[in-house]
Structures are given as structure tokens and as C-alpha cells.
Protein backbone atom coordinates (compact mmCIF):
# COMPACT_ATOMS: atom_id res chain seq x y z
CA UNK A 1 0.00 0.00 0.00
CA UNK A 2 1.54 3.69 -1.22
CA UNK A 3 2.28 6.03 1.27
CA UNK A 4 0.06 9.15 1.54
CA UNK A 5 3.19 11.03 0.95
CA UNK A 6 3.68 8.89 -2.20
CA UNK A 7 -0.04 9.32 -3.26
CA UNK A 8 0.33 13.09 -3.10
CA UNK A 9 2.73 12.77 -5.31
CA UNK A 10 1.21 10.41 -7.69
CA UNK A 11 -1.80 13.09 -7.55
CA UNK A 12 0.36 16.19 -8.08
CA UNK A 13 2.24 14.41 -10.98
CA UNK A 14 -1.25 12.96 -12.71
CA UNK A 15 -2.49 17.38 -12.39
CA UNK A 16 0.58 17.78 -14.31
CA UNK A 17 -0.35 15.07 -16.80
CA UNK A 18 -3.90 16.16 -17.40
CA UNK A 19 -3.20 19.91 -17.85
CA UNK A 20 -0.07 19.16 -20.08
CA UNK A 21 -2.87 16.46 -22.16
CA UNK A 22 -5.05 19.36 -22.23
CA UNK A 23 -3.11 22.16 -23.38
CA UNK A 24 -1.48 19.51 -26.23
CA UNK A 25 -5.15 19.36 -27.71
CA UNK A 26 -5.17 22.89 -28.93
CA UNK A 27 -2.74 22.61 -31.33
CA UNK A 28 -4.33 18.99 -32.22
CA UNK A 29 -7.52 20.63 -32.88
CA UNK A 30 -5.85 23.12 -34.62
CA UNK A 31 -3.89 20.80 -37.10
CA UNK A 32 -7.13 17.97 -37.40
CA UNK A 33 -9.29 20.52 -39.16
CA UNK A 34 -6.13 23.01 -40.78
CA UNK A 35 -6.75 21.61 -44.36
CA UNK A 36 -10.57 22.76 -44.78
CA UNK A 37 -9.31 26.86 -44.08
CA UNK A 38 -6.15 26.34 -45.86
CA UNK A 39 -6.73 24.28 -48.54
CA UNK A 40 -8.57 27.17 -51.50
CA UNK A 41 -4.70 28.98 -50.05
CA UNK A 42 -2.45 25.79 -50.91
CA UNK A 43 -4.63 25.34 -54.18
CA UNK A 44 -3.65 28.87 -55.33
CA UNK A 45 0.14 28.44 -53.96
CA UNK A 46 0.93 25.07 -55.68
CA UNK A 47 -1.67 25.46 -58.68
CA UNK A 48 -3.12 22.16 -57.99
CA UNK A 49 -6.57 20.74 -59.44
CA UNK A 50 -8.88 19.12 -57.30
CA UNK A 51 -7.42 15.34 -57.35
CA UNK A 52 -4.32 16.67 -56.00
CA UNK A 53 -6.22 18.96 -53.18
CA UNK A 54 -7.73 15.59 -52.24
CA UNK A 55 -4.50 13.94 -52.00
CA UNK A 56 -3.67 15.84 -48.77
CA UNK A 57 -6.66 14.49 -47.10
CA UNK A 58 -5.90 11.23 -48.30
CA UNK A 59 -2.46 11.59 -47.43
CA UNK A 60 -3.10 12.76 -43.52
CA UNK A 61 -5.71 9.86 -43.37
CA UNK A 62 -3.52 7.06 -44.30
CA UNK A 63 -0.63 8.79 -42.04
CA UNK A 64 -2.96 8.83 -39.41
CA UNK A 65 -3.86 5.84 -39.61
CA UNK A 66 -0.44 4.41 -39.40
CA UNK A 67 0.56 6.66 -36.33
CA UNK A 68 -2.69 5.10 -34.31
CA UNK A 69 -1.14 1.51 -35.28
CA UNK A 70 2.15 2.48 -34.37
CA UNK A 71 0.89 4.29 -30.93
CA UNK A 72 -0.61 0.47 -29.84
CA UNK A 73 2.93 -0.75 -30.12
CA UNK A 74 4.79 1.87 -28.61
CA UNK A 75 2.01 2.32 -25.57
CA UNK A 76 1.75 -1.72 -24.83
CA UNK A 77 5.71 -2.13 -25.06
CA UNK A 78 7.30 1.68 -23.86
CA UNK A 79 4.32 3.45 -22.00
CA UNK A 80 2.86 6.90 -23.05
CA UNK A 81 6.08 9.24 -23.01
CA UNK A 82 7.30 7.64 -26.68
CA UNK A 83 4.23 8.09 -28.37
CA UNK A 84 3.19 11.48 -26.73
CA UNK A 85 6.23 13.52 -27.36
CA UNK A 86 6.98 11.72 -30.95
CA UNK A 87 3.79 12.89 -31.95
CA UNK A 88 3.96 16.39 -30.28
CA UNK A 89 7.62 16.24 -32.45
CA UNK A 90 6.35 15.45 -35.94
CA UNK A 91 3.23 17.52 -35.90
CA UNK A 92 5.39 20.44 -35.20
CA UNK A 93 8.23 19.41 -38.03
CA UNK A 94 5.03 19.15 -40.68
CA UNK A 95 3.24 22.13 -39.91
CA UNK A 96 6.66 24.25 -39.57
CA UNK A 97 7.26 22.98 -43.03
CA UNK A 98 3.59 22.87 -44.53
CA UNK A 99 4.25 26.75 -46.43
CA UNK A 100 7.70 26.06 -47.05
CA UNK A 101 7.69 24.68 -50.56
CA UNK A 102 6.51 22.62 -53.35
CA UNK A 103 4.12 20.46 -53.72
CA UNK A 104 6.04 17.77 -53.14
CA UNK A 105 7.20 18.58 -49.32
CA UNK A 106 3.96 20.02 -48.91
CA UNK A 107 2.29 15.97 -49.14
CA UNK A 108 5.10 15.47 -46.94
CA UNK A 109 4.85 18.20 -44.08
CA UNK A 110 1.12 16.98 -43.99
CA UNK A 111 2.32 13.23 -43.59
CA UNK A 112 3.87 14.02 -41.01
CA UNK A 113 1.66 15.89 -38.87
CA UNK A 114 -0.67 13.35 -39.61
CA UNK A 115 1.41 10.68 -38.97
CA UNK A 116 1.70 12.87 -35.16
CA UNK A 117 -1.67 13.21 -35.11
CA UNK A 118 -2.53 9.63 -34.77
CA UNK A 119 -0.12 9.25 -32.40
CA UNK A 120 -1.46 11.95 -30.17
CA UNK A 121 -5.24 11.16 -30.78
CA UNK A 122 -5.56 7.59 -28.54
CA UNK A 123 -2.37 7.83 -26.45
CA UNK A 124 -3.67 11.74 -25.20
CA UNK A 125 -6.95 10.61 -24.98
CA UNK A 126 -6.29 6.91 -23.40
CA UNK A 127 -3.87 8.47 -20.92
CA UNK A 128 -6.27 10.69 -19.59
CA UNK A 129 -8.78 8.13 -19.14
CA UNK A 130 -6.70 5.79 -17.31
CA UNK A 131 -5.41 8.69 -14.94
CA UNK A 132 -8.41 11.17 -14.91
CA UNK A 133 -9.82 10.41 -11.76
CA UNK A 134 -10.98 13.22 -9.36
CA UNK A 135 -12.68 15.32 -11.14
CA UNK A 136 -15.89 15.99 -8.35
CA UNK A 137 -18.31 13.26 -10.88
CA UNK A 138 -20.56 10.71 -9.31
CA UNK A 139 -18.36 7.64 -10.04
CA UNK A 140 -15.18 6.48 -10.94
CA UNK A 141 -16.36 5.71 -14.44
CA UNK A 142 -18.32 9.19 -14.70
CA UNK A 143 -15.10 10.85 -13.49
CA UNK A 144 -12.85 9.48 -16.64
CA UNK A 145 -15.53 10.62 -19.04
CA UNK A 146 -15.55 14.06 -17.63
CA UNK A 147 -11.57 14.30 -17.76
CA UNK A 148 -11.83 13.06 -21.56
CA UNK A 149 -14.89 15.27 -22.34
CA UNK A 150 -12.80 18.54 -21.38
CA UNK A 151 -9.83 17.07 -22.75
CA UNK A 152 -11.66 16.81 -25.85
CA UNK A 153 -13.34 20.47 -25.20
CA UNK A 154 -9.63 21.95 -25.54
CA UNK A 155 -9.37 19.75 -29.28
CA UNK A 156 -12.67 22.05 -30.17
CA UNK A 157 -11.54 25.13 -29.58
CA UNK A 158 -8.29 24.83 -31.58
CA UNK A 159 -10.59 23.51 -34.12
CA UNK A 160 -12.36 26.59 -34.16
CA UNK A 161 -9.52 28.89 -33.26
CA UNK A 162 -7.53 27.26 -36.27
CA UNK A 163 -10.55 28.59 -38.91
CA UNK A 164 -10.04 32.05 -37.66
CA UNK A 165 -6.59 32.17 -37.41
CA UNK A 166 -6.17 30.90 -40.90
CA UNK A 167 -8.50 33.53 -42.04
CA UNK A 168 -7.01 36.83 -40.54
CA UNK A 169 -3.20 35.63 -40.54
CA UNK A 170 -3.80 35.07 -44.34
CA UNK A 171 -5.43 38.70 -44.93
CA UNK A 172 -3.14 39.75 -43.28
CA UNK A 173 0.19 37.85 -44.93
CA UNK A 174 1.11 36.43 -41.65
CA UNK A 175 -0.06 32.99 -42.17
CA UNK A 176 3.61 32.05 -42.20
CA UNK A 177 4.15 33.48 -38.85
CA UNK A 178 1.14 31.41 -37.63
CA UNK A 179 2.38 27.92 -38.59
CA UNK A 180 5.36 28.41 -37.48
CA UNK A 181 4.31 29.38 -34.05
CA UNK A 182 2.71 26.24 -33.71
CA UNK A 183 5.36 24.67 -34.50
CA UNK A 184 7.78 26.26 -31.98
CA UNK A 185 4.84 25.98 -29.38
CA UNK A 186 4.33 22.01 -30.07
CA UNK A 187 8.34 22.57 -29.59
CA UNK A 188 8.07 23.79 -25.99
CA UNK A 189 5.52 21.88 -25.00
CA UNK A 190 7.43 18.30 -25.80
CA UNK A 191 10.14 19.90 -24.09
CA UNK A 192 8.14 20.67 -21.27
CA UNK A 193 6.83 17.54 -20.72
CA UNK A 194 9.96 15.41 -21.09
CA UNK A 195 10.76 14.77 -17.47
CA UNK A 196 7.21 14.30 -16.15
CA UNK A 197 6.31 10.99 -14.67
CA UNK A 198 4.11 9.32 -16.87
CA UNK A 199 2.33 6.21 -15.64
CA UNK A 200 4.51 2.86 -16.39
CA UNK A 201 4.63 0.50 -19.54
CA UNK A 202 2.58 -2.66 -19.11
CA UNK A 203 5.03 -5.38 -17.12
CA UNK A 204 5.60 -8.98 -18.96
CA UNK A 205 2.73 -10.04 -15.59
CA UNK A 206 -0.06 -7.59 -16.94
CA UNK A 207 0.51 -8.08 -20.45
CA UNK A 208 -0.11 -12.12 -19.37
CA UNK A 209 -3.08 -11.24 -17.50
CA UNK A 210 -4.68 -9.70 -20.62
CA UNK A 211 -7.20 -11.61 -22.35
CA UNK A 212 -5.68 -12.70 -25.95
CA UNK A 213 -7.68 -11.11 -29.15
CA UNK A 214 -9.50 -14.35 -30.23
CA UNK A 215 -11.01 -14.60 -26.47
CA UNK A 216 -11.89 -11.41 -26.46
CA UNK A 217 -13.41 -11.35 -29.86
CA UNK A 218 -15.87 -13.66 -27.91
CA UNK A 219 -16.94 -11.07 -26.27
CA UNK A 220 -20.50 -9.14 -27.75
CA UNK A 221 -18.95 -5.79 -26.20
CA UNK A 222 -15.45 -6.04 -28.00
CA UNK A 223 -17.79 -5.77 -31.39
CA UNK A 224 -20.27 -3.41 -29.92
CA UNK A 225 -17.19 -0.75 -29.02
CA UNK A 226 -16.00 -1.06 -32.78
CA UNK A 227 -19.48 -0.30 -33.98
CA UNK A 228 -19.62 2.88 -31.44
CA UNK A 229 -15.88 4.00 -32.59
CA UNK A 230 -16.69 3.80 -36.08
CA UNK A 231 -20.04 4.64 -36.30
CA UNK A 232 -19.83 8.14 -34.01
CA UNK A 233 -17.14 9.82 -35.48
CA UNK A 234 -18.17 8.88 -39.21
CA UNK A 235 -21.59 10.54 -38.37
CA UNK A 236 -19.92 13.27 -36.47
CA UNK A 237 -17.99 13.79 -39.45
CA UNK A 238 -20.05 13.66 -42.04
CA UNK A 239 -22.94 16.03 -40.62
CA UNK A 240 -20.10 18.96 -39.93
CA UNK A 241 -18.80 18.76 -43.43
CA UNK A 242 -22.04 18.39 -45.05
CA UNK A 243 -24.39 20.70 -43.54
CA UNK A 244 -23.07 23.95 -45.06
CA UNK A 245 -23.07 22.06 -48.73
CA UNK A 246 -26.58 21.39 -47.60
CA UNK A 247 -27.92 24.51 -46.91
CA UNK A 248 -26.50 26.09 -50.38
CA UNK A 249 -28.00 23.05 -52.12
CA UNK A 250 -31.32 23.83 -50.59
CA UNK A 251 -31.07 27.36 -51.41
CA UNK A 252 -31.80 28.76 -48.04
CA UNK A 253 -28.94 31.46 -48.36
CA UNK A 254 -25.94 32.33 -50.46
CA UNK A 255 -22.65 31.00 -49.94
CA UNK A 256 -21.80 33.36 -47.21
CA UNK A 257 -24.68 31.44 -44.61
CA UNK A 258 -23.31 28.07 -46.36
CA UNK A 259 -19.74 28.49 -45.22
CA UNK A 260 -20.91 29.80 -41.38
CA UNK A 261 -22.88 26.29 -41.11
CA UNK A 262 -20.36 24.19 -39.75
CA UNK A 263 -19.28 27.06 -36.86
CA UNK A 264 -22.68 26.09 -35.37
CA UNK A 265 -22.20 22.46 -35.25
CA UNK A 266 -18.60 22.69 -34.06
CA UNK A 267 -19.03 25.83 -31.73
CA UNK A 268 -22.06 23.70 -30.30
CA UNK A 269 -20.37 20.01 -29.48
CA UNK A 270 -17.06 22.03 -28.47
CA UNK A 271 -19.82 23.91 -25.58
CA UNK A 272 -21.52 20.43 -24.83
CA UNK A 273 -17.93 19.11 -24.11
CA UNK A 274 -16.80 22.45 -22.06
CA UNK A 275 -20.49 21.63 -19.55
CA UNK A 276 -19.66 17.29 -20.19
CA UNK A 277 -18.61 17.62 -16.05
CA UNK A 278 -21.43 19.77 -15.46
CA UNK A 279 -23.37 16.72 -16.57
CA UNK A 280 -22.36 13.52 -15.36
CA UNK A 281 -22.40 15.28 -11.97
CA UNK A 282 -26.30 14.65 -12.13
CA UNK A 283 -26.88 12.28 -15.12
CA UNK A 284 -25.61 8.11 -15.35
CA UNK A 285 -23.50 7.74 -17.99
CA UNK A 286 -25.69 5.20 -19.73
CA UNK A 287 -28.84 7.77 -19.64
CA UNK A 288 -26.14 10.83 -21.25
CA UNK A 289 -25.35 7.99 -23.68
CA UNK A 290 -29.22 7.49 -24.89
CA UNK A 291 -30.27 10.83 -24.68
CA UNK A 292 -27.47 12.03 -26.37
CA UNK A 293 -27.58 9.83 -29.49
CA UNK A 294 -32.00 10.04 -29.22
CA UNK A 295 -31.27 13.93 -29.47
CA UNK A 296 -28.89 13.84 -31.99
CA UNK A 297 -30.63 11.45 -33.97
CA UNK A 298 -33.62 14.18 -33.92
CA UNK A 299 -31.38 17.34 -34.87
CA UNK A 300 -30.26 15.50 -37.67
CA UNK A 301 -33.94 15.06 -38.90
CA UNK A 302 -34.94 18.55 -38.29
CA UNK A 303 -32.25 19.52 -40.39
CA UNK A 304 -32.94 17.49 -43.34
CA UNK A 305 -37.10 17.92 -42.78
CA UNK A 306 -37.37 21.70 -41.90
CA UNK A 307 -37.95 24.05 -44.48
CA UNK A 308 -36.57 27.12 -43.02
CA UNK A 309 -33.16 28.37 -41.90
CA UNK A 310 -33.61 28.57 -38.47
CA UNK A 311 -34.96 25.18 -38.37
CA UNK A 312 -31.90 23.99 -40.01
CA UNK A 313 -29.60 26.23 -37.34
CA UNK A 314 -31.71 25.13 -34.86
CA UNK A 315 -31.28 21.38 -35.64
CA UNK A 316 -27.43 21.80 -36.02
CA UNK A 317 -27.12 23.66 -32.95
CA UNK A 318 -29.20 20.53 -31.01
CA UNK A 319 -26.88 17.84 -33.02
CA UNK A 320 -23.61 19.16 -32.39
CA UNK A 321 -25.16 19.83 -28.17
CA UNK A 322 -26.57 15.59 -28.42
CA UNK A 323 -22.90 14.66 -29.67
CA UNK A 324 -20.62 16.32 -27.36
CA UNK A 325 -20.43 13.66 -25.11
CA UNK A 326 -20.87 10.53 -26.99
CA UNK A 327 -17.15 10.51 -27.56
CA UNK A 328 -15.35 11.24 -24.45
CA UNK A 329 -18.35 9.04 -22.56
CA UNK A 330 -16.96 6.04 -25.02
CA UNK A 331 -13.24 6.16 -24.77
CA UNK A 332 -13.95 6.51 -20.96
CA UNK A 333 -16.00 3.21 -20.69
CA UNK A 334 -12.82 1.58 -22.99
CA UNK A 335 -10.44 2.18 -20.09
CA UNK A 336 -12.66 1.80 -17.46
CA UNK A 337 -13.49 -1.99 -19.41
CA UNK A 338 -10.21 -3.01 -19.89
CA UNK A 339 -8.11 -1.30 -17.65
CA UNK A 340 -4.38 -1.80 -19.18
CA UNK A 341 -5.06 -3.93 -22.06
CA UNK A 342 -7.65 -0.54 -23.28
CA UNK A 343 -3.23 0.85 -24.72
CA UNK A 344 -3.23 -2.14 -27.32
CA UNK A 345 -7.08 -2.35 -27.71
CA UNK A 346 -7.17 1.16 -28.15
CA UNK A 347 -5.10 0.80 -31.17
CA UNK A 348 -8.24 -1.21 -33.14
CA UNK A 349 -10.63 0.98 -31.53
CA UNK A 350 -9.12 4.77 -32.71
CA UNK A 351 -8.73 2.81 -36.05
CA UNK A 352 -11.67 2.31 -36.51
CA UNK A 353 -12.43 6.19 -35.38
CA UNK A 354 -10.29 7.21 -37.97
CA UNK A 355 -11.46 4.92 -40.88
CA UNK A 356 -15.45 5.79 -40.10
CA UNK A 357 -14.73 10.21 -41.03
CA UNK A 358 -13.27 8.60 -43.66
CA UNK A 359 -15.80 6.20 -45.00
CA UNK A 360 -19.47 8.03 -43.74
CA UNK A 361 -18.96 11.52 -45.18
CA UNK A 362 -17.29 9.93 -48.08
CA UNK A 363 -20.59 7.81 -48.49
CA UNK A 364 -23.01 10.74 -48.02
CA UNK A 365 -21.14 12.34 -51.45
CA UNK A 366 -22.09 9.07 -53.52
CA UNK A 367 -25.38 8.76 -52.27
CA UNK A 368 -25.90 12.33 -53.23
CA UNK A 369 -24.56 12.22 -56.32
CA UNK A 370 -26.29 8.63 -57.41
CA UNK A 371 -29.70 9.76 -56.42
CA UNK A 372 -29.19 13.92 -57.05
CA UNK A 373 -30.11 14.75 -53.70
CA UNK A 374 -27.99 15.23 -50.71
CA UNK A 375 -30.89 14.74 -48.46
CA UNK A 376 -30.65 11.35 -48.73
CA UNK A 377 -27.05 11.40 -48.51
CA UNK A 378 -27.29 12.49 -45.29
CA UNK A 379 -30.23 10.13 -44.05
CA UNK A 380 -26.67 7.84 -43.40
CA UNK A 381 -25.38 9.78 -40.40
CA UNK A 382 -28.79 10.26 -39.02
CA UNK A 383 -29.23 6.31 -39.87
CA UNK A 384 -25.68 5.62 -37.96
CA UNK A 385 -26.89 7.69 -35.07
CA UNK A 386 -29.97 5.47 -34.90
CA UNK A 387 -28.28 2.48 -34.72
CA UNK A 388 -26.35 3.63 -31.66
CA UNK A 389 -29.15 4.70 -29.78
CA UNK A 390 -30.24 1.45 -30.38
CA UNK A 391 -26.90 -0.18 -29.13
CA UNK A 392 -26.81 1.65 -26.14
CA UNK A 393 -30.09 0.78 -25.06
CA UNK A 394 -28.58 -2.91 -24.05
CA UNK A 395 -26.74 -2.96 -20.96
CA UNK A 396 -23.10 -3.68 -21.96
């Protein structure tokens, strides 16, 4: 049994932890969503058409997607501090480098920051599950998905800081000056972080003690947790980078309206995040869960069914609210499931969160474009959110 005088310090070093997780979500927010503002910039810049504009996104997907692979390996074998300051290190070498030159080392800078984004993504978010205790919620369990809904409260505001930024640093020929202060921040901020204690790799004993892959795939909640991490953030996804295309296709306003859309979603589940504590103080986990994806599930519908503007601001503004916690409420039940084994798990499961913005939205534009309507397009995310509120009725 620890020592108080050890626990205090166990405590003081896990504050340390969280607010250092926290503040490293800014410029993760900020570097997630920097292609949308910067990409009609980097299309004048480099002269590209629009197959080579989509080869960034395709390129920060697939590097993504290889960083969340690699972050299992490195978080099962070496612990957190690897994959946490590697990935603080290559997002800042690819955005310090994104404005630098051709088109060439501009697939590259985004490689890489993509490549330290899906390094950052689970191991920031799985660390502060396992160590986010304490935070004044009802329960254990409620007091991980409080820690991982503000952590994930700090991702939305760079998200929405990085739009603006973009915008006035460009007007304003700074834009330059703006990368490459999140660069030297990111910089900093690894540096900063070097000699904190994070918690220990998994020992040869726990690794033993975890269940093997083919017993757990055995297990209904194993596939149920897959379904959730793909189907949430494809339908997250696919409703913010939709909705403004939606409005202009509806002819509801001009493009100016068309391009504010996706503020109100964003603006609204980074809010829903900031009150997540607020919540679970007074709500179970498993009601916030059904509510939220009922609710959601209903903005989505009075988006697509109203015939006004309002409605359709209305019904974004109650979507983005419904999803806020559906995320951080997930990866919180992960950890609190598997304990340890959630650092290789995790790997699969943020995966599969990766692969579903990839596939849903993606989805939405052939539907549209096979049947000339994005309405139905975008019955997909409101038929994803469905499902889950169907899944989460089940005790699991």
C-alpha cells in the first residue's frame, strides 16, 4: 500500500499530466481541421486541381492511420512518453514545413503531422482516461468521461480557433508566422513535458493477465465498441462537413450562410464538451449515452425535414449539443473496461475512429450524387446515429 506522501505525489504528478494532455489538444484541434481553411490557399500556392487537393486528405488519413497503429505498439511495449512527445515532435516538423515549398514537401509536411496526429489522438486521450480520476463526478467511471470530455473540449476550440486564425493571418500575410508558431509551441511543450512521470509500460505479468484477441473477440462488447468508434465519429464527421453544402444546395442562403454552417455544429459540441462535467455530476452515464444519441438522432432530422433556416440552425445547434459527449463518454467506458489492455485495444478501436470520417462523409457524397439529392445522402449519419441509440439501449 503507497504512502500518503507517495499518493500526493502520484496526484500532483497525474495534475501535471492532465493539464499538459489538455493544453497539447489545442494545437491537435488546430492541425485535425487546418486543411478545410487552408486548402482554397495551398490550391492557389501550388496550382493544384482538385485530385491533388484531395491527395492531402488522403495523405493525412492514411498517415494517421499508421501513427494510431504504431501508438498500440509503442504504448503496450514503452508506456505513453514515446508516443506522446513523438507525436507532439512530428506535428510540429510538418506544420513548420507545410508553407515552405513545393508540392512535393507540402504531401510530406502533412504526412507528417498526420502521422503525429494519430499518435497523439488515442495515447492523449487513453492516458487521460486511465489517470483522470478526481474530477468531483458521481463515479469512478463518470469521473474518466468528464476528464476526456474537457480534454476533448480543448481539441474544439483549436478547431475553431484554427478557422479564424487561418482567415485573418492570411489577410493579413502572416499565415507564415502562424504555422510556425505552432510549430515552436508544439516545440516547448514536448520539451516541457519530457521529465514528467508518466504512468509505467505494461510489465511482462499484466501483459499475461490480458485476455488474448480471439477470447476477447468472444466477447458481444469487444464488437459493440467497434461499432460505437466507427459509427460516431463517421456521423460526427459527415454532418459537420455536409451541412453547409446542404444549406446552399437547398437554397436557403448564399454561400456566405453556407460556409458559417459548420461554426454552429462545431461551436455547439465544443460547448456540450466544455459543460460534459457539469453533466455527469447529475446524469448516469448510460442515460447521457441514450439521450445524447435520441437527441442527436432528432437534430439530424430537423435539419434534413425543416424548411426554413432557423430550423436547419436550430437542428445543427441541437446535433452538435446531443454529440458532445458521446465521444469522451466512449473512450472513458474503454479504459474503465479493460483497464491496461484498453493501450493495445485502443489501437483497433481509434482505427476504426479514424477509418469511419473517412468512410461516412465519403458515403453521403455518392449517395448524393447517385440519387441527385444530398438529403438522402445524409439520411446515413442520421441512420448511424440510430443504430447507436439502439446499441446503447442494451446494458453492456
Amino acid at each position: 500500500m503507497a504512502s500518503p506522501q507517495a499518493e500526493l505525489s502520484q496526484s500532483s504528478s497525474n495534475r501535471k499530466l492532465i493539464l499538459a494532455g489538455q493544453i497539447a489538444f489545442l494545437p491537435t484541434g488546430i492541425l485535425t481541421t487546418l486543411l478545410g481553411p487552408m486548402l482554397p490557399i495551398l490550391i492557389a500556392r501550388w496550382a493544384m486541381n482538385d485530385t491533388q487537393a484531395g491527395n492531402l486528405f488522403l495523405v493525412q488519413f492514411l498517415a494517421s492511420l499508421v501513427g494510431v497503429q504504431l501508438s498500440g505498439v509503442l504504448l503496450a511495449r514503452w508506456g505513453f512518453r514515446p508516443a506522446f512527445l513523438s507525436g507532439l515532435l512530428l506535428m510540429a516538423g510538418g506544420v513548420a514545413t507545410l508553407y515552405m515549398g513545393s508540392l512535393g514537401l507540402g504531401l510530406a509536411s502533412v504526412a507528417a503531422y498526420g502521422l503525429g496526429l494519430g499518435l497523439i489522438v488515442p495515447t492523449d486521450n487513453l492516458l487521460i482516461a486511465e489517470i483522470g480520476t478526481g474530477w468531483g463526478a458521481s463515479s469512478r467511471a463518470s469521473s474518466r468521461a468528464s476528464a476526456v470530455s474537457l480534454l476533448n473540449f480543448f481539441w474544439g476550440v483549436g478547431a475553431v480557433f484554427c478557422s479564424l486564425m487561418v482567415a485573418w493571418t492570411a489577410a493579413h500575410k502572416l499565415l507564415p508566422f502562424f504555422l510556425g508558431a505552432v510549430a515552436l509551441f508544439l516545440v516547448l511543450l514536448a520539451l516541457a513535458m519530457r521529465n514528467l512521470l508518466f504512468p509505467a509500460a505494461e510489465t511482462s505479468a499484466e501483459s499475461s493477465a490480458s485476455s488474448s484477441w480471439r477470447e476477447l473477440a468472444k466477447s458481444p462488447a469487444i464488437w459493440l465498441f467497434a461499432t460505437v468508434f466507427f459509427l460516431y465519429p463517421g456521423a460526427e464527421t459527415a454532418v459537420g462537413g455536409w451541412v453547409g453544402s446542404y444549406v446552399s444546395r437547398i437554397g436557403l442562403r448564399g454561400a456566405a450562410m453556407a460556409s458559417m454552417m459548420p461554426a454552429f455544429f462545431w461551436s455547439a459540441l465544443t460547448v456540450g464538451r466544455g459543460l460534459g462535467t457539469a453533466c455527469l455530476r447529475h446524469f448516469p452515464e448510460r442515460r447521457v449515452l441514450r439521450a445524447g444519441c435520441a437527441a442527436g438522432a432528432a437534430g439530424i432530422a430537423l435539419m434534413l425535414w425543416t424548411p426554413t433556416l432557423p430550423g436547419v440552425i436550430g437542428g445543427a445547434l441541437v446535433t452538435g449539443l446531443s454529440f458532445a459527449m458521446l465521444y469522451p463518454i466512449t473512450v472513458a467506458r474503454l479504459s474503465e473496461r479493460f483497464g491496461i489492455g484498453a493501450r493495445s485495444i485502443g489501437a483497433v478501436m481509434f482505427s476504426l475512429a479514424t477509418m469511419g470520417p473517412a468512410v461516412i462523409p465519403w458515403m453521403v457524397g455518392v449517395i448524393s450524387h447517385a440519387t441527385g439529392n444530398l438529403r438522402a445522402g445524409l439520411l446515413l449519419p442520421l441512420g448511424a446515429t440510430v443504430i447507436l441509440f439502439l446499441i446503447h439501449l442494451f446494458e453492456w
